[in-house]
PDB file of N, CA and C in Angstrom:
ATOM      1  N   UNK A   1    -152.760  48.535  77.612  1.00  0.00           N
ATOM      2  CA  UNK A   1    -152.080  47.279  77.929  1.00  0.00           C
ATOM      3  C   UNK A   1    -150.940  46.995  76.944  1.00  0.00           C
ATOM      4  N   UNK A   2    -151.335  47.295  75.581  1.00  0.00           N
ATOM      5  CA  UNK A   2    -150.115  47.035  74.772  1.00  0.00           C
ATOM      6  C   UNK A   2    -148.876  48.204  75.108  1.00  0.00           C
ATOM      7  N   UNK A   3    -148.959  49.005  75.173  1.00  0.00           N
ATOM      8  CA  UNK A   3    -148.046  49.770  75.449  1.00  0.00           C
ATOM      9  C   UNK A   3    -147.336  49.167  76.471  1.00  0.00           C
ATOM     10  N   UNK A   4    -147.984  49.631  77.552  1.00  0.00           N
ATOM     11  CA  UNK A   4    -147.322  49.241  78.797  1.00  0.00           C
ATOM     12  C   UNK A   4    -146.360  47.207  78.596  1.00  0.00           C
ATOM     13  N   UNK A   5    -146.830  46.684  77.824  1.00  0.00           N
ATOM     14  CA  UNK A   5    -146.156  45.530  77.392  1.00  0.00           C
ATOM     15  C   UNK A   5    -144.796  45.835  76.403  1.00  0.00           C
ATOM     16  N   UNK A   6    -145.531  46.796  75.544  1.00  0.00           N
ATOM     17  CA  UNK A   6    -143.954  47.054  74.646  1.00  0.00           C
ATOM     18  C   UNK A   6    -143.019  47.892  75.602  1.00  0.00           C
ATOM     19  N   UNK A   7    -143.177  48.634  76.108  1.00  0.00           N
ATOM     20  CA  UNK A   7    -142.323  49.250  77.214  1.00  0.00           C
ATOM     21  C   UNK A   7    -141.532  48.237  77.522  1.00  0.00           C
ATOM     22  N   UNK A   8    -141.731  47.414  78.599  1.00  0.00           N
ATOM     23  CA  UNK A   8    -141.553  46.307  79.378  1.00  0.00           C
ATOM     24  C   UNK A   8    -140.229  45.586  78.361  1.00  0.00           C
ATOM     25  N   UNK A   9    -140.709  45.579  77.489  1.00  0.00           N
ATOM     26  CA  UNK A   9    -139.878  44.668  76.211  1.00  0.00           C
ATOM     27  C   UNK A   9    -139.156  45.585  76.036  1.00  0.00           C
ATOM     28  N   UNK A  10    -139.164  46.622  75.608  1.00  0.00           N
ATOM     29  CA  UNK A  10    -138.084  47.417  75.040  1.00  0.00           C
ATOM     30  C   UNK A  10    -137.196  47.818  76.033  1.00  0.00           C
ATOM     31  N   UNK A  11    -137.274  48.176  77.691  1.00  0.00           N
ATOM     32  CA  UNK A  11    -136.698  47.637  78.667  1.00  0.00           C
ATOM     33  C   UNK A  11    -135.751  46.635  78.365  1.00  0.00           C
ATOM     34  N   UNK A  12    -136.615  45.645  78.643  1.00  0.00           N
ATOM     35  CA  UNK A  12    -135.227  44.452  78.634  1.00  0.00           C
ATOM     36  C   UNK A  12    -134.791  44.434  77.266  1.00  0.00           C
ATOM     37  N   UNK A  13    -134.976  44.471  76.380  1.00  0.00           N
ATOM     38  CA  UNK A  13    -134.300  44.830  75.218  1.00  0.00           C
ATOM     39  C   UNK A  13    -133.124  45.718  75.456  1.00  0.00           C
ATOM     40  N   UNK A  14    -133.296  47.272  76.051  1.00  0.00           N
ATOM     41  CA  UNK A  14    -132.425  47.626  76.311  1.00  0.00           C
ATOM     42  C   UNK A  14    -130.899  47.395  77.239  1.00  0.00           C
ATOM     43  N   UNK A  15    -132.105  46.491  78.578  1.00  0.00           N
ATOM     44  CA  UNK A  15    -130.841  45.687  79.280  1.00  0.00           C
ATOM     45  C   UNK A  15    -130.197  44.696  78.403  1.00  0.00           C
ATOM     46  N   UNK A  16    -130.822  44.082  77.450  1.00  0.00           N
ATOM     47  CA  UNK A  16    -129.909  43.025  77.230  1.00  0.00           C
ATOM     48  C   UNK A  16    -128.773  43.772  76.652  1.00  0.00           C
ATOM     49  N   UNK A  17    -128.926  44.717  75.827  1.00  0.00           N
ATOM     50  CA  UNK A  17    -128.118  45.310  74.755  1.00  0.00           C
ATOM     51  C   UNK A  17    -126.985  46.014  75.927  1.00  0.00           C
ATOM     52  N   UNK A  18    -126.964  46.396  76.367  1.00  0.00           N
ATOM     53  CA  UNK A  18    -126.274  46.917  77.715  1.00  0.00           C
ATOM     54  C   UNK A  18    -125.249  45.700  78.299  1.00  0.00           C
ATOM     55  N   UNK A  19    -126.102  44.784  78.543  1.00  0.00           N
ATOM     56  CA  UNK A  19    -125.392  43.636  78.932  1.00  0.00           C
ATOM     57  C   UNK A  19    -124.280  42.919  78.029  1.00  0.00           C
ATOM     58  N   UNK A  20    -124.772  42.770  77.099  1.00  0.00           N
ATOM     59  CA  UNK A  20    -123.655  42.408  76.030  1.00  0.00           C
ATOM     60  C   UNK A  20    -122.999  43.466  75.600  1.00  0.00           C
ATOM     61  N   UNK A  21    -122.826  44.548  75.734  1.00  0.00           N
ATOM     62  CA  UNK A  21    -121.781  45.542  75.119  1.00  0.00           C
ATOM     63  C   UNK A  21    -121.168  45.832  76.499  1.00  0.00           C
ATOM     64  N   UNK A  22    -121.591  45.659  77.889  1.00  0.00           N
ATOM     65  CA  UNK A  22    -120.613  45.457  78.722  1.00  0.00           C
ATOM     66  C   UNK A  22    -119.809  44.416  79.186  1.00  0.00           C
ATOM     67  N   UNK A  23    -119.890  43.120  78.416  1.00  0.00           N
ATOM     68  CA  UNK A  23    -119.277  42.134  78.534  1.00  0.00           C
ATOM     69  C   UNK A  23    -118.382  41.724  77.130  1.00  0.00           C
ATOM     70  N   UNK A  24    -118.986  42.603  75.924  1.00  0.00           N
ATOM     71  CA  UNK A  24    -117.956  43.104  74.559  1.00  0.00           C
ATOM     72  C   UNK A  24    -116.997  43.521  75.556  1.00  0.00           C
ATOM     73  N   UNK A  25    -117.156  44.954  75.960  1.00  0.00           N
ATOM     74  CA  UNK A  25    -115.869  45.567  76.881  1.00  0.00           C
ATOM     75  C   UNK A  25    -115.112  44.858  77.737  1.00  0.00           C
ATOM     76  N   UNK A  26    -115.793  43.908  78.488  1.00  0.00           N
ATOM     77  CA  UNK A  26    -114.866  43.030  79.479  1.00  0.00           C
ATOM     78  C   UNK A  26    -113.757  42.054  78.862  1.00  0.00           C
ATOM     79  N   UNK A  27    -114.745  41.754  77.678  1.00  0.00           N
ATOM     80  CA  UNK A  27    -113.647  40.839  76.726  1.00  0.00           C
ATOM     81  C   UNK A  27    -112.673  41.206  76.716  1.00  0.00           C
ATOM     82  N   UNK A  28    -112.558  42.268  75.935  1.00  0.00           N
ATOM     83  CA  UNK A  28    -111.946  43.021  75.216  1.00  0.00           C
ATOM     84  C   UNK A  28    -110.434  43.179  76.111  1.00  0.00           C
ATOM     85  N   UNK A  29    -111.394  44.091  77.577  1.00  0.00           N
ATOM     86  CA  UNK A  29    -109.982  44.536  78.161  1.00  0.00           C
ATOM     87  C   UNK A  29    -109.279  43.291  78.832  1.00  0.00           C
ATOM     88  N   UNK A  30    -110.171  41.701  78.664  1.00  0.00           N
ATOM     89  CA  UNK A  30    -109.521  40.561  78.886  1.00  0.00           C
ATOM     90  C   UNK A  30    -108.576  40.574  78.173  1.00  0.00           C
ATOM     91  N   UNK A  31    -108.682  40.403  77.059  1.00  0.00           N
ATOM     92  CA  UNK A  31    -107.814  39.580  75.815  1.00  0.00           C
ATOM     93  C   UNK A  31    -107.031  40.828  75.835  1.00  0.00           C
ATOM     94  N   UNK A  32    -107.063  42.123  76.266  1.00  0.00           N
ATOM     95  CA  UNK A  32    -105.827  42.810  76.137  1.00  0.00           C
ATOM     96  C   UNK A  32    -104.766  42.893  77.216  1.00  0.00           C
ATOM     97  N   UNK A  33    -105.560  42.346  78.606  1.00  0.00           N
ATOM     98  CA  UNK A  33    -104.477  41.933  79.908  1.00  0.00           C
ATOM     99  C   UNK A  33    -103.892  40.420  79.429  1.00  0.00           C
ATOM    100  N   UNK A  34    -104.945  39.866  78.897  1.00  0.00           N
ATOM    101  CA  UNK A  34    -104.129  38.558  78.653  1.00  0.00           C
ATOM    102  C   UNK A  34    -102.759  38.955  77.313  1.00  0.00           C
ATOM    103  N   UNK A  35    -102.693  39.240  76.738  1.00  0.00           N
ATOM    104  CA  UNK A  35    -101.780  39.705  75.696  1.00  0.00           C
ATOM    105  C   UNK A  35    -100.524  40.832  76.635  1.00  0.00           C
ATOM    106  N   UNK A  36    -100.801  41.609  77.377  1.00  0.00           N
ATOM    107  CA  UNK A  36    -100.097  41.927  78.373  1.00  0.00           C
ATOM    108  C   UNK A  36     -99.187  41.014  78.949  1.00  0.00           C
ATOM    109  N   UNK A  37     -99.850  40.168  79.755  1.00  0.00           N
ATOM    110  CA  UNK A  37     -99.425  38.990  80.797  1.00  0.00           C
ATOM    111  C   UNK A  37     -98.434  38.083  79.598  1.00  0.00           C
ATOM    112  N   UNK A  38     -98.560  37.684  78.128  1.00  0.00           N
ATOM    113  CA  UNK A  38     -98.127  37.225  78.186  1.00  0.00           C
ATOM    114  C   UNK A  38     -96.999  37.491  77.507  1.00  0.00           C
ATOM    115  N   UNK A  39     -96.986  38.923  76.908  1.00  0.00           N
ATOM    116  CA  UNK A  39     -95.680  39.565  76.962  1.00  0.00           C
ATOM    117  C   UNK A  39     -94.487  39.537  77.546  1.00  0.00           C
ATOM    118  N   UNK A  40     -95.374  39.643  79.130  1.00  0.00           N
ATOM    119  CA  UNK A  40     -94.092  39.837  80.201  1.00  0.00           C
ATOM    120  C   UNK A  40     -93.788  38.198  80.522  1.00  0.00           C
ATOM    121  N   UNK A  41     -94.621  37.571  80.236  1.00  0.00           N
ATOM    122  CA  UNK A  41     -93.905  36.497  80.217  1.00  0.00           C
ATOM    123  C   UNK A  41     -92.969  35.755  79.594  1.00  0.00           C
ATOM    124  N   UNK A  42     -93.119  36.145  78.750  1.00  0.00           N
ATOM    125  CA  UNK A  42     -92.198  35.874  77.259  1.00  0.00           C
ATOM    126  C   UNK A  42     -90.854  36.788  77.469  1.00  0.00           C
ATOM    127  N   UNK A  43     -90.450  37.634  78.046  1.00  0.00           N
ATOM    128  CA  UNK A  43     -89.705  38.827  78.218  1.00  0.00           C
ATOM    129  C   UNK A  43     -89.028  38.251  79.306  1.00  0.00           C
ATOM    130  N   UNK A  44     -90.137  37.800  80.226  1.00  0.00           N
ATOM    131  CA  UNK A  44     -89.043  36.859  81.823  1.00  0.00           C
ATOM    132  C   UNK A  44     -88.563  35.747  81.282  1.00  0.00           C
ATOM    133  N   UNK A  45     -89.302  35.061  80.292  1.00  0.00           N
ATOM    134  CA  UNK A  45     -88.332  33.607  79.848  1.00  0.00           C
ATOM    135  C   UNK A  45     -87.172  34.016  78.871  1.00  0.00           C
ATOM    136  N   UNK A  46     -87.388  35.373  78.132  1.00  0.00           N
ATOM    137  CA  UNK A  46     -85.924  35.143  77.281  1.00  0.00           C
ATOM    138  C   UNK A  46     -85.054  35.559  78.258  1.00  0.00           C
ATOM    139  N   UNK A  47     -85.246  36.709  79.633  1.00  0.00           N
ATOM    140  CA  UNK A  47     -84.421  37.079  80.383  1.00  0.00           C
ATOM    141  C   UNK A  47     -83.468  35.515  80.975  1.00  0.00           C
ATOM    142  N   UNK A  48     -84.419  34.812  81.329  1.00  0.00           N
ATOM    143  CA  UNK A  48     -83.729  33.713  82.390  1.00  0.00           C
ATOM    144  C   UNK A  48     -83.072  32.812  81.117  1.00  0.00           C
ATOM    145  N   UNK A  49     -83.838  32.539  80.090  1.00  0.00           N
ATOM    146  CA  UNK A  49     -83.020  31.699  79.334  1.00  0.00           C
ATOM    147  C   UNK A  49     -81.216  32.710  78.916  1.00  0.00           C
ATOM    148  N   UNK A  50     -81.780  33.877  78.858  1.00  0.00           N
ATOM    149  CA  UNK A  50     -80.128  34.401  78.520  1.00  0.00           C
ATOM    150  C   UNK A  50     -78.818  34.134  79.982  1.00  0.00           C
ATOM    151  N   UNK A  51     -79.922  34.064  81.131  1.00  0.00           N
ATOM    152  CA  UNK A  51     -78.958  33.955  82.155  1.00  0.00           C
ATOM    153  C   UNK A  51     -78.641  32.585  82.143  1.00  0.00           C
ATOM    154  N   UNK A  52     -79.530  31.524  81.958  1.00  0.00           N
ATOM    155  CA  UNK A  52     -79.109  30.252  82.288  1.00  0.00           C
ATOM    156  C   UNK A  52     -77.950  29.977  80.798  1.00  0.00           C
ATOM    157  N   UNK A  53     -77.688  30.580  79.783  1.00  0.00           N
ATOM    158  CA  UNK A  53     -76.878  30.608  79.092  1.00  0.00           C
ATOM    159  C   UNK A  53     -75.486  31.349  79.233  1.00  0.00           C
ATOM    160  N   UNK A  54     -75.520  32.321  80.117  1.00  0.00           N
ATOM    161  CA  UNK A  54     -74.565  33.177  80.271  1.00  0.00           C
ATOM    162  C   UNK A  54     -73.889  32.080  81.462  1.00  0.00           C
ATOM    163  N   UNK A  55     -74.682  31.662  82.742  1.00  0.00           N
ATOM    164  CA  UNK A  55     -73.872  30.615  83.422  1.00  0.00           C
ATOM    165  C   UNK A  55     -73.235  29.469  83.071  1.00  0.00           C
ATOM    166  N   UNK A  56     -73.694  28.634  82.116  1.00  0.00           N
ATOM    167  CA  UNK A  56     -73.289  27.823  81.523  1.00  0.00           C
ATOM    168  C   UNK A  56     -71.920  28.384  80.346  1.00  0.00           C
ATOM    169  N   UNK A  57     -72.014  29.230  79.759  1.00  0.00           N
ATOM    170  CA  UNK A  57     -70.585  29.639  79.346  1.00  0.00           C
ATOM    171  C   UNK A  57     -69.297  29.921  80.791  1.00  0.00           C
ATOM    172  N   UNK A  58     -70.205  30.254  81.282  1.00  0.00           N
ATOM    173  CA  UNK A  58     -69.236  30.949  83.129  1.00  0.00           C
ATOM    174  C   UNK A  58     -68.776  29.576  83.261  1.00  0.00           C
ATOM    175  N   UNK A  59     -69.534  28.473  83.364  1.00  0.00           N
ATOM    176  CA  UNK A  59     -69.078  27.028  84.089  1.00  0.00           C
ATOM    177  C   UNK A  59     -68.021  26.419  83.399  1.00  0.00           C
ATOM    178  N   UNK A  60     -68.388  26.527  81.904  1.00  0.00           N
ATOM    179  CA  UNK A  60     -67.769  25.976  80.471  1.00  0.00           C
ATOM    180  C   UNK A  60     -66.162  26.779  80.650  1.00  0.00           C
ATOM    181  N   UNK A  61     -66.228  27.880  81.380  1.00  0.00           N
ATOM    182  CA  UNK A  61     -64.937  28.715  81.283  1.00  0.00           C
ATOM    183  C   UNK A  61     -64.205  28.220  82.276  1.00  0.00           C
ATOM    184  N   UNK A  62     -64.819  28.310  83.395  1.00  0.00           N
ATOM    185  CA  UNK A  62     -64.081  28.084  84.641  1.00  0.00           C
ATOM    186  C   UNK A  62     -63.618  26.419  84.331  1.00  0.00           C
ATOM    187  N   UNK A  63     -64.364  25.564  83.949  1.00  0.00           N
ATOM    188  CA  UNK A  63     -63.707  24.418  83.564  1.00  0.00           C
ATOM    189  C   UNK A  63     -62.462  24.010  82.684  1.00  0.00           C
ATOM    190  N   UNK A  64     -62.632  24.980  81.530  1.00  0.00           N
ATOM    191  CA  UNK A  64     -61.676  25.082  80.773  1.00  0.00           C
ATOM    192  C   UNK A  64     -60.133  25.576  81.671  1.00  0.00           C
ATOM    193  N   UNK A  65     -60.332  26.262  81.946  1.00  0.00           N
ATOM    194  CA  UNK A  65     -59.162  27.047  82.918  1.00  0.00           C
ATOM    195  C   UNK A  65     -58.588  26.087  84.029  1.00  0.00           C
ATOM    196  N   UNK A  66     -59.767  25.656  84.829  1.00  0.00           N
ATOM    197  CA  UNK A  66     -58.940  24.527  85.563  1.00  0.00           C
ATOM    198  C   UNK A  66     -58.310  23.324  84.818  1.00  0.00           C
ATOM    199  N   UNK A  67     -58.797  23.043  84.037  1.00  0.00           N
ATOM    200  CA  UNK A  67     -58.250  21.787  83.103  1.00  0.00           C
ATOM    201  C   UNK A  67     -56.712  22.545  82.575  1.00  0.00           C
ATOM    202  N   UNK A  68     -56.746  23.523  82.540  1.00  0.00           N
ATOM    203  CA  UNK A  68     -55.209  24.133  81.845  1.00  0.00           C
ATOM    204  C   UNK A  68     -54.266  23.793  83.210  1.00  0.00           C
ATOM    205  N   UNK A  69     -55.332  24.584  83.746  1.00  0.00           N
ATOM    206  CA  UNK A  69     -54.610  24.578  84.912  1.00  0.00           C
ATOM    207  C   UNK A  69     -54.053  23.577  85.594  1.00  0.00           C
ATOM    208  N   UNK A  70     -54.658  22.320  85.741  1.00  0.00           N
ATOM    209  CA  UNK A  70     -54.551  21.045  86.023  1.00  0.00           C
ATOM    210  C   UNK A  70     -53.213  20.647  84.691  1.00  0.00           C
ATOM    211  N   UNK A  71     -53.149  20.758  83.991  1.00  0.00           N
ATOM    212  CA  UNK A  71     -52.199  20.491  82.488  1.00  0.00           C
ATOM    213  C   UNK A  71     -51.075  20.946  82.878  1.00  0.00           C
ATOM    214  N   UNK A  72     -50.724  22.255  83.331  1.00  0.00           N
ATOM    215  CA  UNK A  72     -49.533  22.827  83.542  1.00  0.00           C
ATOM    216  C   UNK A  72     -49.115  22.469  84.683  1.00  0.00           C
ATOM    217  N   UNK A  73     -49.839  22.331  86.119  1.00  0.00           N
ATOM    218  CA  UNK A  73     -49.283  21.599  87.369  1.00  0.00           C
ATOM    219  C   UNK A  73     -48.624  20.670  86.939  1.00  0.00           C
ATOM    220  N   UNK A  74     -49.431  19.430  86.343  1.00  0.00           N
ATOM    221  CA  UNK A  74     -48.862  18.101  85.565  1.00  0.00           C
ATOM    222  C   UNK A  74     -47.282  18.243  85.224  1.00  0.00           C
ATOM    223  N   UNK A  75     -47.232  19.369  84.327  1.00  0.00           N
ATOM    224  CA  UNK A  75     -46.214  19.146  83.526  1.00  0.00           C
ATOM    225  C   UNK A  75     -44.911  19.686  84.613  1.00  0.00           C
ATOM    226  N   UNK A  76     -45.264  20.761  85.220  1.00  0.00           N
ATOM    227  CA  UNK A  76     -43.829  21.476  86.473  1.00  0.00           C
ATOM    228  C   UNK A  76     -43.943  20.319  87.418  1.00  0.00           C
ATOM    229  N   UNK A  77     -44.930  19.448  87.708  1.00  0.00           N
ATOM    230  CA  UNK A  77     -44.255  18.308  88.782  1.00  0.00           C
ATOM    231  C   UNK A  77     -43.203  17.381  87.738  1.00  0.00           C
ATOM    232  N   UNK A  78     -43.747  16.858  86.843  1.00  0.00           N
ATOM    233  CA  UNK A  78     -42.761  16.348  85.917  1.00  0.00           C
ATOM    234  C   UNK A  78     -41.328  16.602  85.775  1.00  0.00           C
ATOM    235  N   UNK A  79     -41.599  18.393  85.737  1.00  0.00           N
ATOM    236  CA  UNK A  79     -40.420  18.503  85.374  1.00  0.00           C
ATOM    237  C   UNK A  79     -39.137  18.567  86.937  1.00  0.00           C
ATOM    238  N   UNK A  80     -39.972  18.814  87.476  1.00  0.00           N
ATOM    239  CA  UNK A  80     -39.260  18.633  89.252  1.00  0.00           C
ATOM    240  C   UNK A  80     -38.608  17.721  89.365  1.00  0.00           C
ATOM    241  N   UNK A  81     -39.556  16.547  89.165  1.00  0.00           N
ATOM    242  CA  UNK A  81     -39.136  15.104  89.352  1.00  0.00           C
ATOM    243  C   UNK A  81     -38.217  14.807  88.890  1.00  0.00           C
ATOM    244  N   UNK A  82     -38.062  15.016  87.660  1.00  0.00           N
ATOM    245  CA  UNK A  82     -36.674  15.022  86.349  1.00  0.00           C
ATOM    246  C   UNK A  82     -35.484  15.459  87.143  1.00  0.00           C
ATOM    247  N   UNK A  83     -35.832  16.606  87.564  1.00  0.00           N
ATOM    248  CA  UNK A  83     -34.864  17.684  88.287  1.00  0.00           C
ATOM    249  C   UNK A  83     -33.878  17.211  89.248  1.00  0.00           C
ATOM    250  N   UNK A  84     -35.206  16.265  90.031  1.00  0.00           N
ATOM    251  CA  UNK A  84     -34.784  15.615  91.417  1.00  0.00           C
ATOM    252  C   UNK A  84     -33.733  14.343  91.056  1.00  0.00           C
ATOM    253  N   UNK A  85     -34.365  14.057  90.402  1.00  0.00           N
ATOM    254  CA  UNK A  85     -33.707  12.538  89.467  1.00  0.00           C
ATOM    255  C   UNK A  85     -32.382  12.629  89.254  1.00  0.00           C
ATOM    256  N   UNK A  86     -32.099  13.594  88.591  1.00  0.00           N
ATOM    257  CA  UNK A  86     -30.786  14.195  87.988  1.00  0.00           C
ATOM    258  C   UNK A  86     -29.680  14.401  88.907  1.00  0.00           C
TER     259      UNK A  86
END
């Protein structure tokens, strides 16, 4: 009877030990997909933050340029007008 009882125990003894070193492993390859995942996440936000910076110089440019642009129309109607005047 004792035997057959320590058996029994050392059984689940063994499952347990099984059980927790297969859920060590699950961790494990958790916390290493999670460290994955958040790599690439970090990698997609500097990507988009460089684009949403690169457009905003694009906008900052194209504004600049029309404003010249707008400056120099200004000044050849001016000088038309003068022209016409004369």
């Amino acid at each position: 009877k004792f035997k057959r009882k320590f058996k029994q125990k050392s059984k689940q003894n063994i499952k347990k030990k099984n059980k927790k070193l297969k859920n060590l492993t699950k961790n494990k390859q958790n916390k290493k997909q999670n460290k994955r995942l958040k790599k690439k996440q970090k990698k997609q936000k500097t990507k988009q933050n460089i684009k949403k910076k690169k457009q905003k110089i694009k906008k900052f440019n194209t504004y600049k340029k029309t404003k010249k642009q707008n400056k120099r129309l200004k000044k050849d109607k001016k000088k038309t007008k003068n022209k016409t005047k004369d």
